[in-house]
Protein backbone atom coordinates (compact mmCIF):
# COMPACT_ATOMS: atom_id res chain seq x y z
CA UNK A 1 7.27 9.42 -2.11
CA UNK A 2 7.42 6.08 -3.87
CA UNK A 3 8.27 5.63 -7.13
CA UNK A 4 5.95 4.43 -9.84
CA UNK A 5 6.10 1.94 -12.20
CA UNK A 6 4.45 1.76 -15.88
CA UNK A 7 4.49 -2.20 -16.81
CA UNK A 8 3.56 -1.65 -20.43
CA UNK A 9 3.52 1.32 -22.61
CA UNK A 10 -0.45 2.40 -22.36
CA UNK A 11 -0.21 1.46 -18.27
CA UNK A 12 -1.30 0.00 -15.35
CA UNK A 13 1.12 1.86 -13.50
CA UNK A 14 1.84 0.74 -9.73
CA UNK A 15 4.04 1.85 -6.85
CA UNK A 16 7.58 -0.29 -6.42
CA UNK A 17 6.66 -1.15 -3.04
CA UNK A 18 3.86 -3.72 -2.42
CA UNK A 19 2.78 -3.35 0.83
CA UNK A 20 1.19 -6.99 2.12
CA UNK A 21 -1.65 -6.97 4.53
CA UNK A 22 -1.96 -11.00 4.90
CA UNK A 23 -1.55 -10.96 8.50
CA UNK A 24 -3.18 -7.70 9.37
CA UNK A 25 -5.58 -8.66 11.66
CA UNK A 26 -3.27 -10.53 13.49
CA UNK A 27 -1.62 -7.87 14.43
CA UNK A 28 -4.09 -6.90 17.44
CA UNK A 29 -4.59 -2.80 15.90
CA UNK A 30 -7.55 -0.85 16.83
CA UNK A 31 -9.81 -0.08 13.97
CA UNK A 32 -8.60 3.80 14.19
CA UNK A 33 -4.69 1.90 13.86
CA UNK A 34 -5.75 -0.01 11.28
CA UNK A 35 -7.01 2.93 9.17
CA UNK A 36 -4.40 5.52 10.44
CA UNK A 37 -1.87 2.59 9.33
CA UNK A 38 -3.15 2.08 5.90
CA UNK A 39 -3.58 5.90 5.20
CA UNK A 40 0.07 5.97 6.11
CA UNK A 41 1.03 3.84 2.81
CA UNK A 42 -1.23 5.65 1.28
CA UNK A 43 0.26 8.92 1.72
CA UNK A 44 3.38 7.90 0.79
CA UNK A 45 2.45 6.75 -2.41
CA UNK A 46 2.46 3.29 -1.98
CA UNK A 47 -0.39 1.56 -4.08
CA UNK A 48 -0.15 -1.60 -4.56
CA UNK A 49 -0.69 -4.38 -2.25
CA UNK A 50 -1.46 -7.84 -1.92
């Protein structure tokens, strides 16, 4: 699981990985990749992305 991190004392709090999509649909996945690939981050706690 990835570890979260507060960035001021009342929050937002955000994963420490950023996971970047920028070039996702470049990257030729189904739509059932796509969402099984997402889901994956997901699942592992990752949150934040740009």
């Amino acid at each position: 699981m990835v570890q979260r991190v507060t960035i001021a004392p009342q929050g937002p709090e955000f994963s420490r990985f950023v996971m970047g999509y920028w070039r996702l649909m470049d990257w030729n996945m189904s739509a059932r990749q796509l969402v099984s690939f997402i889901e994956e981050h997901l699942d592992l706690g990752v949150t934040t992305v740009d």
